[in-house]
N, C-alpha and C. Protein backbone atom coordinates (compact mmCIF):
# COMPACT_ATOMS: atom_id res chain seq x y z
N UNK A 1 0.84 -1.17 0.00
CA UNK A 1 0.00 0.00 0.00
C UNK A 1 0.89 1.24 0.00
N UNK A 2 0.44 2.02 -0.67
CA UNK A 2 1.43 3.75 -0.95
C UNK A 2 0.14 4.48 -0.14
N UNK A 3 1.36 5.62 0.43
CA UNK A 3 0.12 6.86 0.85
C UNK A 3 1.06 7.61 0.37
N UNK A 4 -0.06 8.55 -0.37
CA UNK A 4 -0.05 9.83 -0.94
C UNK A 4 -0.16 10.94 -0.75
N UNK A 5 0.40 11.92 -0.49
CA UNK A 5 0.10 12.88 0.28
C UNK A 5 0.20 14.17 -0.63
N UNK A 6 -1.11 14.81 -0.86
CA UNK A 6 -0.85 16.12 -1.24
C UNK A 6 -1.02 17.22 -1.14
N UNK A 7 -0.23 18.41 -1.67
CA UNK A 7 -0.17 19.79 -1.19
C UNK A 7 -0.49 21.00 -1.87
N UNK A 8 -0.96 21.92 -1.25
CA UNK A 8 -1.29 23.22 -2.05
C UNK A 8 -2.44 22.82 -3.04
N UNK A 9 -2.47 22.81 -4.19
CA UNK A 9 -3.35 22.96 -5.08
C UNK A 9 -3.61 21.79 -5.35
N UNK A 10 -2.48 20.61 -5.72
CA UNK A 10 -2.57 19.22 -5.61
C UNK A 10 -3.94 18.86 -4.61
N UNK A 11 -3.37 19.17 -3.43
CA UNK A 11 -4.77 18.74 -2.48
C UNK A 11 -6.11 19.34 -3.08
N UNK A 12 -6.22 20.63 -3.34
CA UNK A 12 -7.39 20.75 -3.47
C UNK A 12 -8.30 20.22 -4.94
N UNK A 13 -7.03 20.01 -5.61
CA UNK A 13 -7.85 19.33 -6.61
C UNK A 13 -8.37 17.29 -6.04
N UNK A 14 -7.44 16.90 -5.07
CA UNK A 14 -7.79 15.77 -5.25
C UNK A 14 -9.05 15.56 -3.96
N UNK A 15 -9.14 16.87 -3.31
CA UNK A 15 -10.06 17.30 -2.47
C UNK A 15 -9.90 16.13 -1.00
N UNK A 16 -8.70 15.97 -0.92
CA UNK A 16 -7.95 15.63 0.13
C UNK A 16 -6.32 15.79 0.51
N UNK A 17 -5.94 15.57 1.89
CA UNK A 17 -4.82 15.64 1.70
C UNK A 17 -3.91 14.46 1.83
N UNK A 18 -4.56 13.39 1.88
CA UNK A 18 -3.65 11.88 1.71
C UNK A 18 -4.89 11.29 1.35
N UNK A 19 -4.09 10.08 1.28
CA UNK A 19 -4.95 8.70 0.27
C UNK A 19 -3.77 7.31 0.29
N UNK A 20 -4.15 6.78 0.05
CA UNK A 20 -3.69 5.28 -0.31
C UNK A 20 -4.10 4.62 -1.56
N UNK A 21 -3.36 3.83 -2.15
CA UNK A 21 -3.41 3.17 -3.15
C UNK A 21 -2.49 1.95 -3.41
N UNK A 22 -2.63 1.20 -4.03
CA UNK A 22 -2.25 0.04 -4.43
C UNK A 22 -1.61 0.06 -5.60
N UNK A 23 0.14 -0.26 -5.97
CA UNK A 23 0.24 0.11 -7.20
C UNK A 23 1.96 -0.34 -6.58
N UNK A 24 2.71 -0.39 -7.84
CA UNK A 24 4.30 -1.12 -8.24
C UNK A 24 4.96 -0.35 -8.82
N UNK A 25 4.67 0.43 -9.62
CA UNK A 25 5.03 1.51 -10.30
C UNK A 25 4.55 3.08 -9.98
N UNK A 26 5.37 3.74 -10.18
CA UNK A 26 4.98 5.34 -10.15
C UNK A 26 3.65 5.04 -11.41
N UNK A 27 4.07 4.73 -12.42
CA UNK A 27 2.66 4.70 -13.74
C UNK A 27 1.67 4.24 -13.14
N UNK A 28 1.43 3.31 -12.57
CA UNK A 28 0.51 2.47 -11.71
C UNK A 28 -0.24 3.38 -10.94
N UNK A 29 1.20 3.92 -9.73
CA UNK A 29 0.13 4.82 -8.94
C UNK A 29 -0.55 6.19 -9.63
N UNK A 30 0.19 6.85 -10.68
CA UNK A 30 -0.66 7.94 -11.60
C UNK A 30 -1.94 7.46 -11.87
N UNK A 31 -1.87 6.26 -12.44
CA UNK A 31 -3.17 5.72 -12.99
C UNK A 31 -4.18 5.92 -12.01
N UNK A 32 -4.14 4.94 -10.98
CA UNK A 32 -4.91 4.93 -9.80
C UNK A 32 -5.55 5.90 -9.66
N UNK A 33 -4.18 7.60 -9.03
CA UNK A 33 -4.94 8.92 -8.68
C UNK A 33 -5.35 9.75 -9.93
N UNK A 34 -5.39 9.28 -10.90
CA UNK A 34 -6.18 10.44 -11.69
C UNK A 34 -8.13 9.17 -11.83
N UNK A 35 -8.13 8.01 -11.78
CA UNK A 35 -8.91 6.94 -11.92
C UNK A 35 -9.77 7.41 -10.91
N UNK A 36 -9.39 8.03 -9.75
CA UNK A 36 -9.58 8.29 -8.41
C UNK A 36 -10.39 9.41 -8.00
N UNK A 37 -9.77 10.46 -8.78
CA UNK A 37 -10.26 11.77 -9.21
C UNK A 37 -10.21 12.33 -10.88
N UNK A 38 -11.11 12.02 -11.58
CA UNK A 38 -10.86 12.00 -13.15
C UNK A 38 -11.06 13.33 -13.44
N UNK A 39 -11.97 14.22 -12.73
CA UNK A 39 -12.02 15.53 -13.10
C UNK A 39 -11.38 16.52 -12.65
N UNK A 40 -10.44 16.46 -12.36
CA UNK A 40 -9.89 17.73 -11.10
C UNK A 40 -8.29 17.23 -11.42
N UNK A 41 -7.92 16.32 -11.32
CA UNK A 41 -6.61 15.80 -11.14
C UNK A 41 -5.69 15.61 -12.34
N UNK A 42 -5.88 15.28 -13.15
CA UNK A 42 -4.73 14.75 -14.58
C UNK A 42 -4.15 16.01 -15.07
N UNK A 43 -4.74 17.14 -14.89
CA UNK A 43 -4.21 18.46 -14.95
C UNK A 43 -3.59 19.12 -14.12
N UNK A 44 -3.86 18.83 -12.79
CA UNK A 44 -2.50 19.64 -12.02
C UNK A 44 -1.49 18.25 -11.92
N UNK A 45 -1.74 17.16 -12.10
CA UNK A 45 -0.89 16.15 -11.73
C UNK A 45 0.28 16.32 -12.92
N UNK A 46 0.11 16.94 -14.27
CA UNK A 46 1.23 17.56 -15.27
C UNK A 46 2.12 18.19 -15.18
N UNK A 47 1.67 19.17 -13.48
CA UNK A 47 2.73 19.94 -13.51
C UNK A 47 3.41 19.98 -12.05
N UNK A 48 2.96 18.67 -11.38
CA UNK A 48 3.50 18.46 -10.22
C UNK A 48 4.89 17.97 -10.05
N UNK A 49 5.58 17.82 -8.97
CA UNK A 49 6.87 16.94 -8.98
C UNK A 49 6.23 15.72 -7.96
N UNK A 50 6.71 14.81 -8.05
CA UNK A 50 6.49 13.59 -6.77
C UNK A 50 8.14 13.18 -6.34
N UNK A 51 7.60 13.07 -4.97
CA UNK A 51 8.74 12.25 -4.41
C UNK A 51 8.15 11.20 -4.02
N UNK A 52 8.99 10.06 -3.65
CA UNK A 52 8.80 8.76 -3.21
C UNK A 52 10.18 9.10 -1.98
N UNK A 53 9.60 8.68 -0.81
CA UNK A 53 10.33 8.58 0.35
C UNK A 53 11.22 9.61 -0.02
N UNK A 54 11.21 10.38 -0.17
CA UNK A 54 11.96 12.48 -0.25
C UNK A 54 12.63 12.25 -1.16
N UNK A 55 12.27 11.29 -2.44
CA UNK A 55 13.73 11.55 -3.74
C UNK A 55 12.62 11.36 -4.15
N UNK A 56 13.41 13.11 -5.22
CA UNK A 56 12.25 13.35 -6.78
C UNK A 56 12.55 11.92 -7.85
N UNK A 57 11.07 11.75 -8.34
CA UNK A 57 10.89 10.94 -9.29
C UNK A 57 9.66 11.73 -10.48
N UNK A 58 10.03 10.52 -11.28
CA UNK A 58 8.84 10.66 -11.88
C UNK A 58 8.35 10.16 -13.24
N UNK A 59 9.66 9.28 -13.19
CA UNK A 59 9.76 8.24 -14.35
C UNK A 59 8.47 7.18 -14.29
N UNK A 60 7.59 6.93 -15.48
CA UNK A 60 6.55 5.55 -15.11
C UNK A 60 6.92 4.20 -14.99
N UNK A 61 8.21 3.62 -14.91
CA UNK A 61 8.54 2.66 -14.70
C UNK A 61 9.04 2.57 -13.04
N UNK A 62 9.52 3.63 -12.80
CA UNK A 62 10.23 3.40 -10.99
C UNK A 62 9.37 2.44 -10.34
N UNK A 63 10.38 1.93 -9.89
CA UNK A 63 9.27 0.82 -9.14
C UNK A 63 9.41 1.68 -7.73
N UNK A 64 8.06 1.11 -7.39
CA UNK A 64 7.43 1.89 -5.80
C UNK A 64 7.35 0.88 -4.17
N UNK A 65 8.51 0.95 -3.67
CA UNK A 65 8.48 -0.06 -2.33
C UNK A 65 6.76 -0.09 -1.41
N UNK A 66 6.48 -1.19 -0.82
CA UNK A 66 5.53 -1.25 -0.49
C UNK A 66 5.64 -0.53 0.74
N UNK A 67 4.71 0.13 1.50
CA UNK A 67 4.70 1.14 2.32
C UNK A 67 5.38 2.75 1.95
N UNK A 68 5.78 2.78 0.63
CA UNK A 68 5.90 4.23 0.14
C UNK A 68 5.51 5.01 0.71
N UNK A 69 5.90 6.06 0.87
CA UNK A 69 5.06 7.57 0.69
C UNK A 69 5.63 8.56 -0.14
N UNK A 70 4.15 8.73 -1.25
CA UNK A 70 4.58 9.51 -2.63
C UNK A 70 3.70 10.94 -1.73
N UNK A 71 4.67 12.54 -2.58
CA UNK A 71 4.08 13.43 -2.17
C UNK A 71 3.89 14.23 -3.50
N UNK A 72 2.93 14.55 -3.64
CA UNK A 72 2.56 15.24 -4.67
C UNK A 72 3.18 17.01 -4.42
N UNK A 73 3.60 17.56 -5.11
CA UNK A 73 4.24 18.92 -4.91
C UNK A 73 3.72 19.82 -6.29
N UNK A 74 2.92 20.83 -6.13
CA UNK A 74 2.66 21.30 -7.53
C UNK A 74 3.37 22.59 -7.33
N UNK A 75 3.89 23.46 -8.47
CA UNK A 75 5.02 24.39 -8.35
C UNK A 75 4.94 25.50 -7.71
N UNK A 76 5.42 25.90 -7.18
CA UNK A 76 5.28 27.03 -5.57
C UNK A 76 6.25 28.19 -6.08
N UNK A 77 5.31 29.51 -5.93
CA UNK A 77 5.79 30.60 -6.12
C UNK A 77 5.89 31.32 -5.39
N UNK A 78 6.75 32.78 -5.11
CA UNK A 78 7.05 33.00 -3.74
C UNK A 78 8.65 33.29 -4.09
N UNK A 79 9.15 34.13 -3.26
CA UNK A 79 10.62 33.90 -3.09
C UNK A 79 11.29 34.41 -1.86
């Protein structure tokens, strides 16, 4: 099981701020959270970064350890 955790705008599109899912791959778990939230999500999820356990990814093959935690990060402005 992965928990997901997301932030800023990420969250509000997935209209939470964690979740769980089932999945082996980063592709896998994309699938899942846009499957999850089909209207709100596949569009900020384009311009997010994810980490898996605090290293950026985001390749669809990475494989994803069981008990993960992926964080969704969408781009933050500010300086």
């Amino acid at each position: 099981m992965i928990t997901v955790r997301y932030f800023a705008g990420a969250a509000e599109a997935a209209g939470t701020e964690s979740e769980q899912h089932e999945a082996r791959t980063v592709g896998e778990l994309l699938a899942a959270m846009t499957t999850a939230h089909p209207e709100s999500l596949p569009v900020v999820l384009e311009r997010c970064s994810l980490l898996v356990d605090g290293s950026r990814t985001g390749e669809p093959a990475s494989p994803l350890p069981d008990g993960a935690v992926v964080d969704v990060l969408p781009p933050f402005a500010g300086g």
